[in-house]
N, C-alpha and C. Protein backbone atom coordinates (compact mmCIF):
# COMPACT_ATOMS: atom_id res chain seq x y z
N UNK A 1 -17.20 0.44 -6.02
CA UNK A 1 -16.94 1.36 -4.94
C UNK A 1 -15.42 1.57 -4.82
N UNK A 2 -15.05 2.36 -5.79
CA UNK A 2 -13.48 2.83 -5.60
C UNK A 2 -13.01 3.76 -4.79
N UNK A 3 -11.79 3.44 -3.81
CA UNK A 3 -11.48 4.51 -2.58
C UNK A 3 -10.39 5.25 -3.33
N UNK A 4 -10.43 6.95 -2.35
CA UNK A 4 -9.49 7.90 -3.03
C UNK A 4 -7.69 7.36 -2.62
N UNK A 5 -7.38 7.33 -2.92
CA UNK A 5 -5.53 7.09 -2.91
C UNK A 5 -5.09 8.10 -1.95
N UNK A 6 -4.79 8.64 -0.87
CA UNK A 6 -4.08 9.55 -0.22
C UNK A 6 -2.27 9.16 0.64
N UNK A 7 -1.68 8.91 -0.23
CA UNK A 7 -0.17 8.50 0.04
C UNK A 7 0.69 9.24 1.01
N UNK A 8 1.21 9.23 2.08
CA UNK A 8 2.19 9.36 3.16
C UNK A 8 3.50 10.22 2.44
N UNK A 9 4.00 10.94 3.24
CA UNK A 9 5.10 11.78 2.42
C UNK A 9 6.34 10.39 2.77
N UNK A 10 6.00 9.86 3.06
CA UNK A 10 7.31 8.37 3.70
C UNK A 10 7.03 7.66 2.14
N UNK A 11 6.13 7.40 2.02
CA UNK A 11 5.23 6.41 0.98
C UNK A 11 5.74 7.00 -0.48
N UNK A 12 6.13 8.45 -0.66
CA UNK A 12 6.28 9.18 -1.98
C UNK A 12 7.89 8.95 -1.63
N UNK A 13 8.51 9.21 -0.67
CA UNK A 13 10.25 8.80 -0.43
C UNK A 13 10.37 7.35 -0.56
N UNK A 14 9.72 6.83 -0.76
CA UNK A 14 9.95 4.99 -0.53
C UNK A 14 9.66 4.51 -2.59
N UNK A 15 8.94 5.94 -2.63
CA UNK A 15 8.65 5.38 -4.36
C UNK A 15 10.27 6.16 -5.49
N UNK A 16 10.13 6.93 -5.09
CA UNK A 16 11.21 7.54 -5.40
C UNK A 16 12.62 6.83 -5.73
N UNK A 17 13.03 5.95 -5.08
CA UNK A 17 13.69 4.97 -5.03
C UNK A 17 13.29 4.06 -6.12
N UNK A 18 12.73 3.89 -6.91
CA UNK A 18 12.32 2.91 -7.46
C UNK A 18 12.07 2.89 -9.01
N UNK A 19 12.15 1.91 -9.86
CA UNK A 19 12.34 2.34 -11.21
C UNK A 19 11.14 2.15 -11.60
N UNK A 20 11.22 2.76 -12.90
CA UNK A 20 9.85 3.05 -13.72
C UNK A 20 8.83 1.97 -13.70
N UNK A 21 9.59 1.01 -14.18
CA UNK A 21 8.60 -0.52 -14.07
C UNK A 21 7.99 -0.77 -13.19
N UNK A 22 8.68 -1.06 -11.98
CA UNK A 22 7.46 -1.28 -10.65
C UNK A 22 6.62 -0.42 -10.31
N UNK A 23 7.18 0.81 -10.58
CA UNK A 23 6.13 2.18 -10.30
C UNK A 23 4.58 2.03 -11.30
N UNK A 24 4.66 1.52 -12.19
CA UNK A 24 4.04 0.95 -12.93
C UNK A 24 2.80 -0.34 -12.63
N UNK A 25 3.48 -1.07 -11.60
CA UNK A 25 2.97 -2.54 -10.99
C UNK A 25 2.75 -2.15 -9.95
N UNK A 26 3.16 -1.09 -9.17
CA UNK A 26 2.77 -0.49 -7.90
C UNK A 26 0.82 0.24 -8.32
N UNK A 27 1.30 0.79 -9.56
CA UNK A 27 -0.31 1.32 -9.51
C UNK A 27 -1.18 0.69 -10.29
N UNK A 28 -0.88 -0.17 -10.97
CA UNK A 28 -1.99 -1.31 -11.17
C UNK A 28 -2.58 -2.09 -9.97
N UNK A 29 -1.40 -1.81 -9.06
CA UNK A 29 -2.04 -2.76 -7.84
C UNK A 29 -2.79 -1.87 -7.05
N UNK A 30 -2.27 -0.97 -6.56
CA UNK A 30 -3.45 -0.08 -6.11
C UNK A 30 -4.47 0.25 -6.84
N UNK A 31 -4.74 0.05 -7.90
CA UNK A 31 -6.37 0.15 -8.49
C UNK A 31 -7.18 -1.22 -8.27
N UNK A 32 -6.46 -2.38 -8.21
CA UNK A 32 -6.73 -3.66 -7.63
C UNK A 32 -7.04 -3.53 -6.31
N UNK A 33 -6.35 -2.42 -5.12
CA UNK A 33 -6.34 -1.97 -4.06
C UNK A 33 -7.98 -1.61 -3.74
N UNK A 34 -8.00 -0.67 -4.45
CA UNK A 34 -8.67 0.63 -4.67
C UNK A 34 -10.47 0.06 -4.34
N UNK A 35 -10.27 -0.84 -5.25
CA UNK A 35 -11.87 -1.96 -5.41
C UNK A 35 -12.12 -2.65 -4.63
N UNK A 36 -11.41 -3.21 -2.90
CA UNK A 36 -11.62 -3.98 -2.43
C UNK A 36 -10.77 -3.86 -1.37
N UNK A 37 -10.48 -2.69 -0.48
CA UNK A 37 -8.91 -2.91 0.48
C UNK A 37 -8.78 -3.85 1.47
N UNK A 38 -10.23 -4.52 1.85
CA UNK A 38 -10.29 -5.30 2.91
C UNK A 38 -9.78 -7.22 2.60
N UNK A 39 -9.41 -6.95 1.03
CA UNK A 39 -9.31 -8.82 1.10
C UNK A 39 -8.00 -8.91 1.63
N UNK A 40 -6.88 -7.85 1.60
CA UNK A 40 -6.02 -8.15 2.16
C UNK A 40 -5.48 -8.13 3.00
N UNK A 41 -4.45 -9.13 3.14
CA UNK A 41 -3.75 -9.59 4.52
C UNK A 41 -3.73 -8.44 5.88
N UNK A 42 -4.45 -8.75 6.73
CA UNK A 42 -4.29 -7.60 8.23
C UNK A 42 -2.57 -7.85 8.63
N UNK A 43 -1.98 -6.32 9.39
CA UNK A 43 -1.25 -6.81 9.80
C UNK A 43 -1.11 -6.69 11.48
N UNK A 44 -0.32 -7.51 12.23
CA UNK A 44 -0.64 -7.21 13.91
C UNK A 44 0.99 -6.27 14.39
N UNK A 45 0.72 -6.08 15.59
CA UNK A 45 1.99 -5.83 16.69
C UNK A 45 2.24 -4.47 16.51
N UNK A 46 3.42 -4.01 15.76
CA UNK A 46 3.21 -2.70 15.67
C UNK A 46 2.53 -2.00 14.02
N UNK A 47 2.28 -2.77 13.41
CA UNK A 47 1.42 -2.23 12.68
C UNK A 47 -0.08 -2.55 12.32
N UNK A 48 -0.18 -2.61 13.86
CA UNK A 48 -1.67 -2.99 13.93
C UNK A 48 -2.71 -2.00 13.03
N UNK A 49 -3.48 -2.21 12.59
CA UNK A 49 -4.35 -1.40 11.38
C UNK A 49 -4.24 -1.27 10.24
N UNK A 50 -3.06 -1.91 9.52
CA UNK A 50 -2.63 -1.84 8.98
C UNK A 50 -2.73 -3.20 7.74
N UNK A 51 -2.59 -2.87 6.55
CA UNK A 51 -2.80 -3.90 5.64
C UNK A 51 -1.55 -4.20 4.88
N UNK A 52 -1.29 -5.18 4.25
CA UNK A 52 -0.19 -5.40 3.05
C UNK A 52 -0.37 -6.16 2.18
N UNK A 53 0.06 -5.76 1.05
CA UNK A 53 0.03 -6.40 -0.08
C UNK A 53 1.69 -6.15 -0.93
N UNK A 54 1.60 -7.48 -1.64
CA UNK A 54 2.88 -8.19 -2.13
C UNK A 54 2.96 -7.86 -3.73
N UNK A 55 4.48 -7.44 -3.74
CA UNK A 55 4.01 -7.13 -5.81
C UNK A 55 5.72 -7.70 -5.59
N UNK A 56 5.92 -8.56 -6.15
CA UNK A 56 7.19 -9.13 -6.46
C UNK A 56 7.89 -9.46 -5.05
N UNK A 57 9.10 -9.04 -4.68
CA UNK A 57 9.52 -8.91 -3.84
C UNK A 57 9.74 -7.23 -2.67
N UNK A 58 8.69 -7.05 -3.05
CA UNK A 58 8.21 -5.71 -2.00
C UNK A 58 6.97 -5.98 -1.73
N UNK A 59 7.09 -5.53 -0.56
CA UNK A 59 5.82 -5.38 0.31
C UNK A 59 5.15 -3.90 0.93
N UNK A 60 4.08 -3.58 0.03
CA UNK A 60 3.36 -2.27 0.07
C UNK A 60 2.23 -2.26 1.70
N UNK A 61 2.71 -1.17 2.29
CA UNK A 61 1.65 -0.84 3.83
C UNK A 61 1.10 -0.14 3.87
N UNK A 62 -0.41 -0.22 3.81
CA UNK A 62 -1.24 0.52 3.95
C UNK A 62 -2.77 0.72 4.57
N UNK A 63 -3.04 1.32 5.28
CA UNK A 63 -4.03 1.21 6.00
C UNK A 63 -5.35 2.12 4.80
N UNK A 64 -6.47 2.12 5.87
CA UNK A 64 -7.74 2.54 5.13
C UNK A 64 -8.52 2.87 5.94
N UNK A 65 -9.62 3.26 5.31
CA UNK A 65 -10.90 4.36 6.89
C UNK A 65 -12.34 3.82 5.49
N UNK A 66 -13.17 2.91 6.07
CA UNK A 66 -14.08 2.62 5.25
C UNK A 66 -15.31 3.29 4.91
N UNK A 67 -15.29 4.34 6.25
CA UNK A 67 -16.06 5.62 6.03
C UNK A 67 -15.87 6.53 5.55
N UNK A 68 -14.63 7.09 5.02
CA UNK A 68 -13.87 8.25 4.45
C UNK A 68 -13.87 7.81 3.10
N UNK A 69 -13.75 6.39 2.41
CA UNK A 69 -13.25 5.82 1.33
C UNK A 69 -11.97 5.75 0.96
N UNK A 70 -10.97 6.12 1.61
CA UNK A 70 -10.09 6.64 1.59
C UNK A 70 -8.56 5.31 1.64
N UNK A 71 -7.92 5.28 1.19
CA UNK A 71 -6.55 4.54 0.89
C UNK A 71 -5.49 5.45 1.45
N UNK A 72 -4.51 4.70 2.65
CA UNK A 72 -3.58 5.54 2.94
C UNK A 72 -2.41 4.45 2.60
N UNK A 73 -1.61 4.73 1.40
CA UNK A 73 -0.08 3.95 1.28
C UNK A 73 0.95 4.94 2.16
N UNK A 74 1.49 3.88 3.12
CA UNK A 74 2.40 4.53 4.29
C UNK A 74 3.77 4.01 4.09
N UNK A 75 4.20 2.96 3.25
CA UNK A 75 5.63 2.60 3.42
C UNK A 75 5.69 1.48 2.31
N UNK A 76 6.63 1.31 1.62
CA UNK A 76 7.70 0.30 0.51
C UNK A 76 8.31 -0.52 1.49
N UNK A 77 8.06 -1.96 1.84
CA UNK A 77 9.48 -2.46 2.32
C UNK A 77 9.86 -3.55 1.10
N UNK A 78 11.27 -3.08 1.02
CA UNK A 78 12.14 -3.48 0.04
C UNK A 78 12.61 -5.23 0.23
N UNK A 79 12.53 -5.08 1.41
CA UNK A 79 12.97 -6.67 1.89
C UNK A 79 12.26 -7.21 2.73
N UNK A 80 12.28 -8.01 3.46
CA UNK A 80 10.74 -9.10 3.91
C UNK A 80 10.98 -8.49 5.84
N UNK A 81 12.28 -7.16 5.89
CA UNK A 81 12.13 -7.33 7.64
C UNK A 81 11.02 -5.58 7.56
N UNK A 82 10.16 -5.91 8.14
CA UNK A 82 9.28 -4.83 8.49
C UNK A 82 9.90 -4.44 9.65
């Protein structure tokens, strides 16, 4: 049961920044994403609804709608302060 990818115009400015390689490890992980969005980590406070997952030293945010199927990547943080 693979969900559709629908990325944030923040989410395409946050990739942009970034070199070929991780862009690379960014979407292997979202197909890892893609198969399962719920094993990962919830997040609370102000990004309540919200999920994250870790690929080196970035941390990818993204929420999901389990009825839509749908994957929303909303933000890159580059360093560990959300």
């Amino acid at each position: 049961m693979n969900y559709k990818i629908l990325p944030t115009k923040e989410f395409e400015k946050d990739l942009k920044k970034i070199d070929s390689f991780m862009k690379k490890r960014i979407k292997k992980k979202f197909e890892e994403i893609a198969e399962n969005p719920e094993r990962y980590k919830h997040m609370h406070y102000n990004f309540s609804g919200s999920s994250r997952a870790r690929i080196g030293k970035l941390r990818i945010i993204f929420s999901y709608s389990t009825e839509k199927q749908e994957i929303y990547p909303e933000k890159i943080v580059f360093s560990h302060n959300y």
